[in-house]
N, C-alpha and C. Protein backbone atom coordinates (compact mmCIF):
# COMPACT_ATOMS: atom_id res chain seq x y z
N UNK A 1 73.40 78.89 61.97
CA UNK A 1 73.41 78.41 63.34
C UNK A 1 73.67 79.61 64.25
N UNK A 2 72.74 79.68 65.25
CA UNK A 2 73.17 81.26 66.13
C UNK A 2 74.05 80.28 66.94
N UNK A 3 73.94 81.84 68.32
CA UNK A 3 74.89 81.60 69.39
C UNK A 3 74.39 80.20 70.32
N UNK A 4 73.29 80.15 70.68
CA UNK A 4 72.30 78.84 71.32
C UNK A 4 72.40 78.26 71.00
N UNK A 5 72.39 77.54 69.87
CA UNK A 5 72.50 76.40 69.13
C UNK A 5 74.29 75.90 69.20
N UNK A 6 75.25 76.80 68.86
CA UNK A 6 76.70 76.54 69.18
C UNK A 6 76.80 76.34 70.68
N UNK A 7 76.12 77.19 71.40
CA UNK A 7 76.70 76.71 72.45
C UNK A 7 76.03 75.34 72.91
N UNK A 8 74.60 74.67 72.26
CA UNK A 8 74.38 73.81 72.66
C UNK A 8 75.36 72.30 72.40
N UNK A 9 75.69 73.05 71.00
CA UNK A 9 77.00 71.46 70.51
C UNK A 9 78.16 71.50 71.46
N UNK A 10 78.75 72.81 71.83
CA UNK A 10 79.45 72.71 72.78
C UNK A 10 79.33 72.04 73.94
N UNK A 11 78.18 72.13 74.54
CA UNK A 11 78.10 71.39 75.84
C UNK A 11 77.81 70.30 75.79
N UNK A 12 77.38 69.76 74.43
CA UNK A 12 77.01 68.09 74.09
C UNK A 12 78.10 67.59 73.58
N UNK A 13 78.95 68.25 73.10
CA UNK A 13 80.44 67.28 72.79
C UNK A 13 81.21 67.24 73.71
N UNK A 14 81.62 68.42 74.26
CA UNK A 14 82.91 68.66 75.16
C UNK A 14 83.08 69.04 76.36
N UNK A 15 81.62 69.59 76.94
CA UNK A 15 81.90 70.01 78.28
C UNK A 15 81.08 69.11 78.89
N UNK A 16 80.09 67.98 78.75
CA UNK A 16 79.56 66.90 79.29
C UNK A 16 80.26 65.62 79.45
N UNK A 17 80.88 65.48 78.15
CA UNK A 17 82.36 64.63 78.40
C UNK A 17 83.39 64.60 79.03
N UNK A 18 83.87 65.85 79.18
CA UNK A 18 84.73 66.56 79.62
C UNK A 18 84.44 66.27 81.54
N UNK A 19 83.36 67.02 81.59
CA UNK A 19 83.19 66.57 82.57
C UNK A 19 82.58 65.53 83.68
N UNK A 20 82.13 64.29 82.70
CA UNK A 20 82.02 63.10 83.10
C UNK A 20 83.60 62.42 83.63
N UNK A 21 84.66 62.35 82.28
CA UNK A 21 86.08 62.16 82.72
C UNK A 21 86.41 62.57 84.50
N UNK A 22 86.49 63.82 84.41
CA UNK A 22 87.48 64.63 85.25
C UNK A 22 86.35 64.45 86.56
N UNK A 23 84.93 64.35 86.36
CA UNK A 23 84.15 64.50 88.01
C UNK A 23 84.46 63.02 88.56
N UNK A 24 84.77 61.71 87.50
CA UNK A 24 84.64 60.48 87.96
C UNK A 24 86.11 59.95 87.94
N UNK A 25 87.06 60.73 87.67
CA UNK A 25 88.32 60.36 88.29
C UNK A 25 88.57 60.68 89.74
N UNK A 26 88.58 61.79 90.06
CA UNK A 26 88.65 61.44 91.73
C UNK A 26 88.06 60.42 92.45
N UNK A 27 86.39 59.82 92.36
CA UNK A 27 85.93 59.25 92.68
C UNK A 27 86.42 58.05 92.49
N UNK A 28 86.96 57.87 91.10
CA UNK A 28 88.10 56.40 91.35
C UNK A 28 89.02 56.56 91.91
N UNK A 29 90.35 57.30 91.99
CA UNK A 29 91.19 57.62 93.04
C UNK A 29 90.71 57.64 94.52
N UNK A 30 90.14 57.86 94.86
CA UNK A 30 89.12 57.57 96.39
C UNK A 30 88.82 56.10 96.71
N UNK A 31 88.66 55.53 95.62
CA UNK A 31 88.20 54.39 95.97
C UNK A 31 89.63 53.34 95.66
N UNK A 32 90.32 53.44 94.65
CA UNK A 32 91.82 53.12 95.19
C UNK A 32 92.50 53.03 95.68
N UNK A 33 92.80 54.70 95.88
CA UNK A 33 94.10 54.93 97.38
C UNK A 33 93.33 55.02 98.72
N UNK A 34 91.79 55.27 98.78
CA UNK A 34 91.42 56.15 100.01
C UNK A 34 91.03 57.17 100.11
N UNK A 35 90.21 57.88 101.00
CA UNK A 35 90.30 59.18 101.01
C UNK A 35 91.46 59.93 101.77
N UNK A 36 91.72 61.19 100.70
CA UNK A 36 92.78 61.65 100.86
C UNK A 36 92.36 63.08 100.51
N UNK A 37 92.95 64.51 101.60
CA UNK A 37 92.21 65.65 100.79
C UNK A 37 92.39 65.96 99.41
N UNK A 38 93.81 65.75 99.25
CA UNK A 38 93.48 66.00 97.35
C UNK A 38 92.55 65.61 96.86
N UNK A 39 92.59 64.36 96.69
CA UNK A 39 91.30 63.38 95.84
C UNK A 39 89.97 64.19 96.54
N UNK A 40 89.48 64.59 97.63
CA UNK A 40 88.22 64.67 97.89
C UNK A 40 88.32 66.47 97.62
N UNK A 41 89.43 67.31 97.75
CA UNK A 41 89.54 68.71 96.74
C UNK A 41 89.14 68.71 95.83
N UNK A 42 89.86 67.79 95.10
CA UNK A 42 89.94 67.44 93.93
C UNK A 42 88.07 67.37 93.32
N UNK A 43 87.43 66.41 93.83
CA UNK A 43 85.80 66.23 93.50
C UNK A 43 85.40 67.67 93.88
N UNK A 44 85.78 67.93 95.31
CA UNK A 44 84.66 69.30 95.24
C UNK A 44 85.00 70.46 94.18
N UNK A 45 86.15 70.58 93.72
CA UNK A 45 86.17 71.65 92.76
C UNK A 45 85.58 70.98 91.20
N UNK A 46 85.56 69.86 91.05
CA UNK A 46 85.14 69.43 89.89
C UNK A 46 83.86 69.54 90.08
N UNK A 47 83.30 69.30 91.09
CA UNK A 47 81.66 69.55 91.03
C UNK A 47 81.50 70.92 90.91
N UNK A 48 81.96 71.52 91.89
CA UNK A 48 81.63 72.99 91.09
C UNK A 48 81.50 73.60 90.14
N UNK A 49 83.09 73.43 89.48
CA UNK A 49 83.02 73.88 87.99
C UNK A 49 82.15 72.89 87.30
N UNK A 50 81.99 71.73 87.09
CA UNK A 50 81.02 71.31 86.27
C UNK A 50 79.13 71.20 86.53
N UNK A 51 79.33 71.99 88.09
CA UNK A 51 77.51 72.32 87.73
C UNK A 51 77.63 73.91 87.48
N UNK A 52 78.83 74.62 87.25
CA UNK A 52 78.24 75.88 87.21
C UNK A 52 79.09 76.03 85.75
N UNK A 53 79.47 75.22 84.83
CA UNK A 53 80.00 74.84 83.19
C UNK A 53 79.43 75.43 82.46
N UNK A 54 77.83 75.32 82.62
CA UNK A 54 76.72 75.72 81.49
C UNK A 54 77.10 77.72 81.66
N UNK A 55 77.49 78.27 82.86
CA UNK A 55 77.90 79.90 82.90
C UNK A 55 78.42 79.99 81.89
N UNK A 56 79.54 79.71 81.52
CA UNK A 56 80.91 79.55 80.98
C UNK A 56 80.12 80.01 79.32
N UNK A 57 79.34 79.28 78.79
CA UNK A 57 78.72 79.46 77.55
C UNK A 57 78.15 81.00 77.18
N UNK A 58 77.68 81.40 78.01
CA UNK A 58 77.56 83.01 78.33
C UNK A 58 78.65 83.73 77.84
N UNK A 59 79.85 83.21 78.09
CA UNK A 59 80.87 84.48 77.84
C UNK A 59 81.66 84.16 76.91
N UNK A 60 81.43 83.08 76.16
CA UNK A 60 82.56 82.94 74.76
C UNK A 60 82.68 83.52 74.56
N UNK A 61 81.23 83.92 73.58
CA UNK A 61 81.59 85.02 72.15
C UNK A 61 81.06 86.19 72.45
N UNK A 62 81.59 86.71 73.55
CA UNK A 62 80.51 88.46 74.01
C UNK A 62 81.23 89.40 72.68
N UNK A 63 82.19 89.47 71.93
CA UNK A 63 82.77 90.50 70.98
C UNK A 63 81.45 90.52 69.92
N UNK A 64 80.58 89.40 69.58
CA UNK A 64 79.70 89.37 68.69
C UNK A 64 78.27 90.09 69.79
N UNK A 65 77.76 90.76 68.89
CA UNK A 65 76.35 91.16 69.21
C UNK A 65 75.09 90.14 68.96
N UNK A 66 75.21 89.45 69.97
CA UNK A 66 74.03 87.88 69.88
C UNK A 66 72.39 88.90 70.53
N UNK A 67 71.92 88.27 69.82
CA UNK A 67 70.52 88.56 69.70
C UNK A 67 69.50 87.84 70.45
N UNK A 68 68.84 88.26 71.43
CA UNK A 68 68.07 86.95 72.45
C UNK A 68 66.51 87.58 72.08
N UNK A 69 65.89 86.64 71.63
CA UNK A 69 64.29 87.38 71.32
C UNK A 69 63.91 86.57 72.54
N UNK A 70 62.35 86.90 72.08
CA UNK A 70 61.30 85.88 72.88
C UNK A 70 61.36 84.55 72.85
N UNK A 71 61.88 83.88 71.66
CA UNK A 71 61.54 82.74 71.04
C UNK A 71 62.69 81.89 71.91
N UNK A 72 64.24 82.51 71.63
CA UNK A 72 65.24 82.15 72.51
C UNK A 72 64.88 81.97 73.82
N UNK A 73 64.08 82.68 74.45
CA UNK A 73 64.04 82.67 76.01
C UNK A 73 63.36 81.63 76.15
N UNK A 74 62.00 81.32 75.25
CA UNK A 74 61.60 80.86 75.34
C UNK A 74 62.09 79.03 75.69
N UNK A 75 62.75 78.94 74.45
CA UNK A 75 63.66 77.77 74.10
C UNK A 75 64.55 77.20 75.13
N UNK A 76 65.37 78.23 75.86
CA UNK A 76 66.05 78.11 76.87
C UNK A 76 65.18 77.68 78.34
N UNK A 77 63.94 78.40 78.27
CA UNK A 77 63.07 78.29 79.30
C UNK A 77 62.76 76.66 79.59
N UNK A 78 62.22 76.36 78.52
CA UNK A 78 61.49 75.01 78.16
C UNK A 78 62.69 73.62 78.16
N UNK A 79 64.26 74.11 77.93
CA UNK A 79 65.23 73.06 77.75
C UNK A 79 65.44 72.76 78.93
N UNK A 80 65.29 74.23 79.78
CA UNK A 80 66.01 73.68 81.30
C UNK A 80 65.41 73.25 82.49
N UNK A 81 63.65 74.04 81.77
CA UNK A 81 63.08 73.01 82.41
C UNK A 81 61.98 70.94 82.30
N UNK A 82 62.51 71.23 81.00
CA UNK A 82 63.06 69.74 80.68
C UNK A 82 64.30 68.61 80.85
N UNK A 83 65.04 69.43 81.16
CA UNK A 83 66.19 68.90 81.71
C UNK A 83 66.14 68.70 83.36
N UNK A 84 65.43 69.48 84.08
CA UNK A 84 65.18 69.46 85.42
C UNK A 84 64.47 68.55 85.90
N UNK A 85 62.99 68.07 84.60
CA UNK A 85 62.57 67.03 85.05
C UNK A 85 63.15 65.75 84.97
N UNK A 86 63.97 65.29 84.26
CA UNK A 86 65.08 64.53 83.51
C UNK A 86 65.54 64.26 84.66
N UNK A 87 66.22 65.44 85.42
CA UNK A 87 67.45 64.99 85.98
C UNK A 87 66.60 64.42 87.43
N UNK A 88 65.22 65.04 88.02
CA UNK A 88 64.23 64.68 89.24
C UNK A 88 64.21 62.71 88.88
N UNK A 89 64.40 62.95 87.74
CA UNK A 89 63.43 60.83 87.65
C UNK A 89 65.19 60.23 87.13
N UNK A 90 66.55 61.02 86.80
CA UNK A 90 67.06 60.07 87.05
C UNK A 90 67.86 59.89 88.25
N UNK A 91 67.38 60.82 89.24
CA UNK A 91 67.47 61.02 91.30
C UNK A 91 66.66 59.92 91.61
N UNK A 92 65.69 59.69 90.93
CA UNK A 92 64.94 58.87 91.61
C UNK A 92 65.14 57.40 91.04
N UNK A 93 65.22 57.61 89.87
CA UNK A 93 65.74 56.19 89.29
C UNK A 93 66.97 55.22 90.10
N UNK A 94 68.13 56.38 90.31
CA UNK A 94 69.38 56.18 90.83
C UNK A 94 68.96 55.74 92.37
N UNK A 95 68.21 56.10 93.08
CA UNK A 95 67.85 55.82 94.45
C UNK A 95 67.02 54.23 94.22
N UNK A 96 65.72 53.79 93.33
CA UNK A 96 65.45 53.22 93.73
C UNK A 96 66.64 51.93 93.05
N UNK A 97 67.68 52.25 92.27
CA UNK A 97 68.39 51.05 91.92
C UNK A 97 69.48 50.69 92.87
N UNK A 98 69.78 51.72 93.83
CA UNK A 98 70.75 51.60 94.49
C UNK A 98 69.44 50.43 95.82
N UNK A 99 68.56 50.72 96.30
CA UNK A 99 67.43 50.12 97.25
C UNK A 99 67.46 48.85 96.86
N UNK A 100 67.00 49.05 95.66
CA UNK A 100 66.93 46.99 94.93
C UNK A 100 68.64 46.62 94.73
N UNK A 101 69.28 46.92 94.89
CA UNK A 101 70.41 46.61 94.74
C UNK A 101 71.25 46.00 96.29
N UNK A 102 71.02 46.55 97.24
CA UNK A 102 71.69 46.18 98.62
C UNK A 102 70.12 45.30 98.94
N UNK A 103 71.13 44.07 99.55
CA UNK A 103 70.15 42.93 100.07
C UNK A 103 70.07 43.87 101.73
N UNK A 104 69.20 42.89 102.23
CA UNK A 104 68.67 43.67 103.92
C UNK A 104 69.87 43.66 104.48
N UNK A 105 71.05 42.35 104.12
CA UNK A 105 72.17 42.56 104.99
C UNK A 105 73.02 43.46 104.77
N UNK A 106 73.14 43.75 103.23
CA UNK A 106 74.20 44.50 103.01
C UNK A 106 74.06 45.68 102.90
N UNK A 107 75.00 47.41 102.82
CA UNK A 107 74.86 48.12 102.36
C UNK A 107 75.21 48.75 101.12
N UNK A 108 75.04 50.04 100.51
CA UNK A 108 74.97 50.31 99.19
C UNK A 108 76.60 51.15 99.37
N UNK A 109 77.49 51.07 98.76
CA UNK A 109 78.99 51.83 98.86
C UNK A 109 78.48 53.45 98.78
N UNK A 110 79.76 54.12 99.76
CA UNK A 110 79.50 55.33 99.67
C UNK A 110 80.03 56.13 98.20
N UNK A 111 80.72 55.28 97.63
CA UNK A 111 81.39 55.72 96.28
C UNK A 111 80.28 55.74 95.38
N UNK A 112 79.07 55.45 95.79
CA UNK A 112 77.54 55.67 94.42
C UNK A 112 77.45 57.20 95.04
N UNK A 113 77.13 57.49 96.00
CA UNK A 113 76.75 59.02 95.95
C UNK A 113 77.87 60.07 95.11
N UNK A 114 78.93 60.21 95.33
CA UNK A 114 79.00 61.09 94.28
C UNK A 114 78.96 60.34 93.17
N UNK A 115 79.22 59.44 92.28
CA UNK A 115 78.57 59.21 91.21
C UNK A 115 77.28 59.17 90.46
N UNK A 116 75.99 59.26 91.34
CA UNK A 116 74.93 59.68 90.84
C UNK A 116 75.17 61.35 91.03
N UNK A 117 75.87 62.17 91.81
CA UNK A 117 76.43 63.32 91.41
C UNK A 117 76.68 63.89 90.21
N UNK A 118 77.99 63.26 90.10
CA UNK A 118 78.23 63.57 88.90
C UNK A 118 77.67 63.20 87.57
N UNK A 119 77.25 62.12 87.48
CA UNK A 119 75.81 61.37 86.41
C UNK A 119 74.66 62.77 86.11
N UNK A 120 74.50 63.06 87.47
CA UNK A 120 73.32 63.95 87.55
C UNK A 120 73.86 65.43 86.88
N UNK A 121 74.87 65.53 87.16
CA UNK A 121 75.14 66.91 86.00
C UNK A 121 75.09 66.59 84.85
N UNK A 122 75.96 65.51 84.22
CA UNK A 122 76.16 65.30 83.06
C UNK A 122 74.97 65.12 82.42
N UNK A 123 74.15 64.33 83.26
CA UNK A 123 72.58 64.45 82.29
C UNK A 123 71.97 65.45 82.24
N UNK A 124 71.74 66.22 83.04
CA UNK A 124 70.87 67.83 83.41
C UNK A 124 72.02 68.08 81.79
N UNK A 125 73.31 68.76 81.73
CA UNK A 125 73.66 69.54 80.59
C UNK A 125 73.36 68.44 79.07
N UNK A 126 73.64 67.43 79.05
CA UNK A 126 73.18 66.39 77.89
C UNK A 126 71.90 66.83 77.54
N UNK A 127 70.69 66.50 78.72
CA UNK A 127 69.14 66.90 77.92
C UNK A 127 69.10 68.31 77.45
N UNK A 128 69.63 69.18 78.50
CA UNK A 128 69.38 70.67 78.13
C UNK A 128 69.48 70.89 76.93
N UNK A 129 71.40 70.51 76.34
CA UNK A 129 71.79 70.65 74.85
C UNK A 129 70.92 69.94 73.71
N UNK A 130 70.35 68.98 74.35
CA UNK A 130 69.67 67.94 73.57
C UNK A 130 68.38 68.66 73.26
N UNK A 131 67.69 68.87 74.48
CA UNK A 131 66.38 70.21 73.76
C UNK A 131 66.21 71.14 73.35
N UNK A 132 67.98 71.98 73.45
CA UNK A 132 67.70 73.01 72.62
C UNK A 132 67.99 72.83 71.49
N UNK A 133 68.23 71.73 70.94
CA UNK A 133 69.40 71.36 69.25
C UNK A 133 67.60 70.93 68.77
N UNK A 134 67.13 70.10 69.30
CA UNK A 134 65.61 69.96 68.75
C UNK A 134 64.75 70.74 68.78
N UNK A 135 64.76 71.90 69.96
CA UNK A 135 63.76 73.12 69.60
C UNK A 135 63.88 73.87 68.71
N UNK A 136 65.12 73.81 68.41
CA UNK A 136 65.61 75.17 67.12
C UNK A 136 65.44 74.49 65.90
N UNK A 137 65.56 72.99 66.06
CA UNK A 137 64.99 72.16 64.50
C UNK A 137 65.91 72.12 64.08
N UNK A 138 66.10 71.30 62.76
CA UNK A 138 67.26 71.18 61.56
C UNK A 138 66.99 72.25 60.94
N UNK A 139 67.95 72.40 60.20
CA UNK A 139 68.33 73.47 59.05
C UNK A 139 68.54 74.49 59.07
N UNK A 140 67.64 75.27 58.14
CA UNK A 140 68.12 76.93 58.56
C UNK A 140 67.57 77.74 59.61
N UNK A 141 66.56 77.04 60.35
CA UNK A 141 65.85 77.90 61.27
C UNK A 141 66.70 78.34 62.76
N UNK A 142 66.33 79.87 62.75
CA UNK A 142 67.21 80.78 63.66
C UNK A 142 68.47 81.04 63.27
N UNK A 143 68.72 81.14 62.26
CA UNK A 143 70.36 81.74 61.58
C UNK A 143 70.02 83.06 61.19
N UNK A 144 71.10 83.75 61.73
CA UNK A 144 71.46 85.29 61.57
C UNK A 144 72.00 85.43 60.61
N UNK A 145 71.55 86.27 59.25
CA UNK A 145 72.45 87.07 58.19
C UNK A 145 73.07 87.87 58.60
């Protein structure tokens, strides 16, 4: 298993979870107590760090000499931009359910926008990890002796 492939389990176990938890707790605290700047601090730094999470994978293991060919770039190329389309149709998905969802009288709560927010990261890093664990295939393919 190279470095791509680890870091892809990483971001499919623990840092998509991770940050589903922590982006959608403020957003419940908001909708509990109110808005309050903590609670709404609180979201904007969680959005940050969790759309800019996938960096973070970059700098684990720099002591090891990881190897990026063509094939890697390639792989990476093709995950993220499979994940981009992913995340375009579930923007749009999320919009038209929120539309069919509020009758003419009513409106849609402001507490769905950041939750298709945060939804929308968690899926963008889910597919990404998800296409690169299937581009690289089962078994031994792309392991470093």
């Amino acid at each position: 298993m190279n470095a791509w492939q680890k870091n892809a389990w990483i971001s499919l176990l623990f840092i998509a979870p991770l940050w589903l938890v922590f982006g959608q707790l403020p957003i419940l605290l908001v909708y509990l107590e109110g808005p309050k700047f903590l609670h709404l601090f609180a979201f904007a730094c969680s959005t940050i760090v969790g759309g800019l999470m996938w960096l973070f994978l970059f700098f684990i293991n720099k002591r090891k000499t990881t190897v990026f060919d063509e094939r890697d770039q390639f792989i990476f190329i093709r995950a993220t931009l499979v994940s981009y389309v992913v995340l375009w149709l579930y923007f749009i998905a999320a919009c038209i359910y929120a539309w069919l969802r509020a009758d003419p009288e009513r409106s849609v709560s402001v507490n769905m926008m950041p939750m298709v927010i945060v939804g929308g990261i968690a899926v963008f890093l889910i597919v990404q990890s998800i296409a690169t664990l299937v581009q690289y295939g089962r078994g031994g393919k792309g392991e470093q002796l």
